[in-house]
C-alpha atoms as a PDB file:
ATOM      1  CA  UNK A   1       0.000   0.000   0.000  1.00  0.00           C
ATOM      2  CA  UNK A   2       1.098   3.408  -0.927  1.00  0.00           C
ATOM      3  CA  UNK A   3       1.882   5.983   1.822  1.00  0.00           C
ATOM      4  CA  UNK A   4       2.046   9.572   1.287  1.00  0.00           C
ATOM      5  CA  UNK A   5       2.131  12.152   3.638  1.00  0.00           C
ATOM      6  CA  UNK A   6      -1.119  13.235   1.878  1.00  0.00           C
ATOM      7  CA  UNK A   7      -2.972  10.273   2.981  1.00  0.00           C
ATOM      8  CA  UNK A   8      -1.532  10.313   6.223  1.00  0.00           C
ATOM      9  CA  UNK A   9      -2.740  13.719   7.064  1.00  0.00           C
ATOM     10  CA  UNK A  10      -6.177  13.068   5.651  1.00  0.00           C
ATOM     11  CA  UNK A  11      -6.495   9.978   7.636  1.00  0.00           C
ATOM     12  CA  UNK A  12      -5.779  12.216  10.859  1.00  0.00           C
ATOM     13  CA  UNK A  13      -8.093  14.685   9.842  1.00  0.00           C
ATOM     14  CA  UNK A  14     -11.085  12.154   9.406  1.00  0.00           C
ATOM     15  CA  UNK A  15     -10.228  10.414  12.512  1.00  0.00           C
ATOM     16  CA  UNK A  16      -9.957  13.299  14.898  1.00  0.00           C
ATOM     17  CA  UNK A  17     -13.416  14.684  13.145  1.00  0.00           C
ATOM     18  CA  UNK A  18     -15.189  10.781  13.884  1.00  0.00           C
ATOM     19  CA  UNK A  19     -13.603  10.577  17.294  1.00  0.00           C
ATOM     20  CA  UNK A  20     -14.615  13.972  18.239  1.00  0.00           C
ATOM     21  CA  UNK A  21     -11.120  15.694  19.133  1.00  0.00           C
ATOM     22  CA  UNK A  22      -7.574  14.930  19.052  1.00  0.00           C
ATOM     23  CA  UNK A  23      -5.913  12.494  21.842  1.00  0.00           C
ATOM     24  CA  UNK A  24      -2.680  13.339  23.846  1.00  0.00           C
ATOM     25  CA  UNK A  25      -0.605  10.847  22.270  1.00  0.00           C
ATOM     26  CA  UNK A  26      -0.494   8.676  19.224  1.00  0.00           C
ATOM     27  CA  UNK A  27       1.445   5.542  18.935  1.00  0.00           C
ATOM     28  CA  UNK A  28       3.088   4.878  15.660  1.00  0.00           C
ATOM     29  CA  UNK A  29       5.026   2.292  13.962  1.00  0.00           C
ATOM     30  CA  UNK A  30       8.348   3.466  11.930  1.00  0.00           C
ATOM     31  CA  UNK A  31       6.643   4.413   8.738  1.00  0.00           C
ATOM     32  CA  UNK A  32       8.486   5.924   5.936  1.00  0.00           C
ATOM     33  CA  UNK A  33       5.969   9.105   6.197  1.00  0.00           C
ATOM     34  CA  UNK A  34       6.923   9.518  10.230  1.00  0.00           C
ATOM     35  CA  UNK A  35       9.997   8.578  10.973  1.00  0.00           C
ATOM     36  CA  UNK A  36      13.436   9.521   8.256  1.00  0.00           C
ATOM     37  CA  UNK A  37      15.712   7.455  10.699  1.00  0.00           C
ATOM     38  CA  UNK A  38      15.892   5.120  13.534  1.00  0.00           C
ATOM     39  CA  UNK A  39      18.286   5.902  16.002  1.00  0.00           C
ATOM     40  CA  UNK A  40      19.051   4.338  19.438  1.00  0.00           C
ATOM     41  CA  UNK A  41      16.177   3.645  21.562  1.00  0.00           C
ATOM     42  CA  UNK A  42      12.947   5.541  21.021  1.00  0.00           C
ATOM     43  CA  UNK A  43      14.769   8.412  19.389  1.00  0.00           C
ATOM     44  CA  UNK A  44      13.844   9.437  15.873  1.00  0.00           C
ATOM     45  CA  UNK A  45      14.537  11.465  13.243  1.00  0.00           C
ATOM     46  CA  UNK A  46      11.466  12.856  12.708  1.00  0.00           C
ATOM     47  CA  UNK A  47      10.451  13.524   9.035  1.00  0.00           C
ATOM     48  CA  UNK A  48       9.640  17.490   8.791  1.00  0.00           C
ATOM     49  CA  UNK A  49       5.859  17.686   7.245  1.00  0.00           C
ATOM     50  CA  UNK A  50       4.743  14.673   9.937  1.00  0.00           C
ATOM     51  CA  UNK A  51       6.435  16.971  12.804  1.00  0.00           C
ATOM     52  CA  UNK A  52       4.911  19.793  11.083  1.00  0.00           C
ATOM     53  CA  UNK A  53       0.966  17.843  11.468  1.00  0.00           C
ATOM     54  CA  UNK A  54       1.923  16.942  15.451  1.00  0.00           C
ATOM     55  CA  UNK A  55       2.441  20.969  16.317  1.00  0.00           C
ATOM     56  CA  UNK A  56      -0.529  21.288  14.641  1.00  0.00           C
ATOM     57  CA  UNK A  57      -2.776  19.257  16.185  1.00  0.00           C
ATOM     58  CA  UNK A  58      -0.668  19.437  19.635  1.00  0.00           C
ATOM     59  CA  UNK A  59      -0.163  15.651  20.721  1.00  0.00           C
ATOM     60  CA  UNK A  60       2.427  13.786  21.824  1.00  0.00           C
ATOM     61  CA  UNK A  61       4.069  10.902  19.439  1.00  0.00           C
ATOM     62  CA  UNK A  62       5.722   7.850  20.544  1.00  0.00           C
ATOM     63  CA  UNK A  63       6.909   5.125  18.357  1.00  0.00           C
ATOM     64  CA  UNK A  64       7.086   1.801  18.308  1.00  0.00           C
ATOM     65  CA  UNK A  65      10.989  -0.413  18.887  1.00  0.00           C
ATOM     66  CA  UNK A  66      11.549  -1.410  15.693  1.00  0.00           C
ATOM     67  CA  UNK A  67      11.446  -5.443  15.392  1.00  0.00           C
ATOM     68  CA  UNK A  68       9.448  -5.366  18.460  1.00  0.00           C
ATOM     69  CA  UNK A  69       6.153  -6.859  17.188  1.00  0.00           C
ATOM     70  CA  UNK A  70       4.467  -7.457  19.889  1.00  0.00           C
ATOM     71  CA  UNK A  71       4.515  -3.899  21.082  1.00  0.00           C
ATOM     72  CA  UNK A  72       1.994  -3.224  18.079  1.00  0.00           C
ATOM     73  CA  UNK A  73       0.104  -6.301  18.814  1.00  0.00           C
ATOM     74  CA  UNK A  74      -0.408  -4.985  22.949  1.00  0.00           C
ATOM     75  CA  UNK A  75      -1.403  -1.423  21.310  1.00  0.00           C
ATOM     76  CA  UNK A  76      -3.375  -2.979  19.020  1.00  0.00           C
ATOM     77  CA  UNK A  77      -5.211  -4.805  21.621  1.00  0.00           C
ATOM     78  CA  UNK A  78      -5.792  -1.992  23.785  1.00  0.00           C
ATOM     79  CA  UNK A  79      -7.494   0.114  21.527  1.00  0.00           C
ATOM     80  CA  UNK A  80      -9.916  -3.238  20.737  1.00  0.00           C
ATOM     81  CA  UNK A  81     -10.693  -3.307  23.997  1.00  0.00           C
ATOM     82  CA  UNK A  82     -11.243   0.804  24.505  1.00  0.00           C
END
């Protein structure tokens, strides 16, 4: 599946509208359309216009460890159960 930062920012903007605000923190996975490098730990080099769409909606990011798999699968379960 294709990313672009133009679908990433439109899925945002629909999901804040359906969930009726923004949250304090998203969770993300090292996408190509977050993240430009991995570095040690949880620090990233943050790509510019996904940095740029966080100060504008004002939340928090944290991402995921890469090869860490079942990190996603626990947040994936969490928001099931929300």
């Amino acid at each position: 599946l294709l990313q672009t930062h133009e679908m990433l920012f439109d899925a945002h903007n629909h999901a804040f509208r359906v969930f009726g605000g923004v949250p304090k923190r998203g969770i993300y996975d090292n996408m190509k359309t977050a993240v430009d490098k991995v570095l040690s730990g949880k620090a990233r080099d943050v790509n510019a216009r996904f940095a740029a769409m966080v100060s504008h909606y004002l939340f928090e990011v944290e991402f995921c460890n890469p090869a860490s798999g079942w990190e996603k699968g626990q947040i994936e379960k969490n928001v099931r159960d929300a």
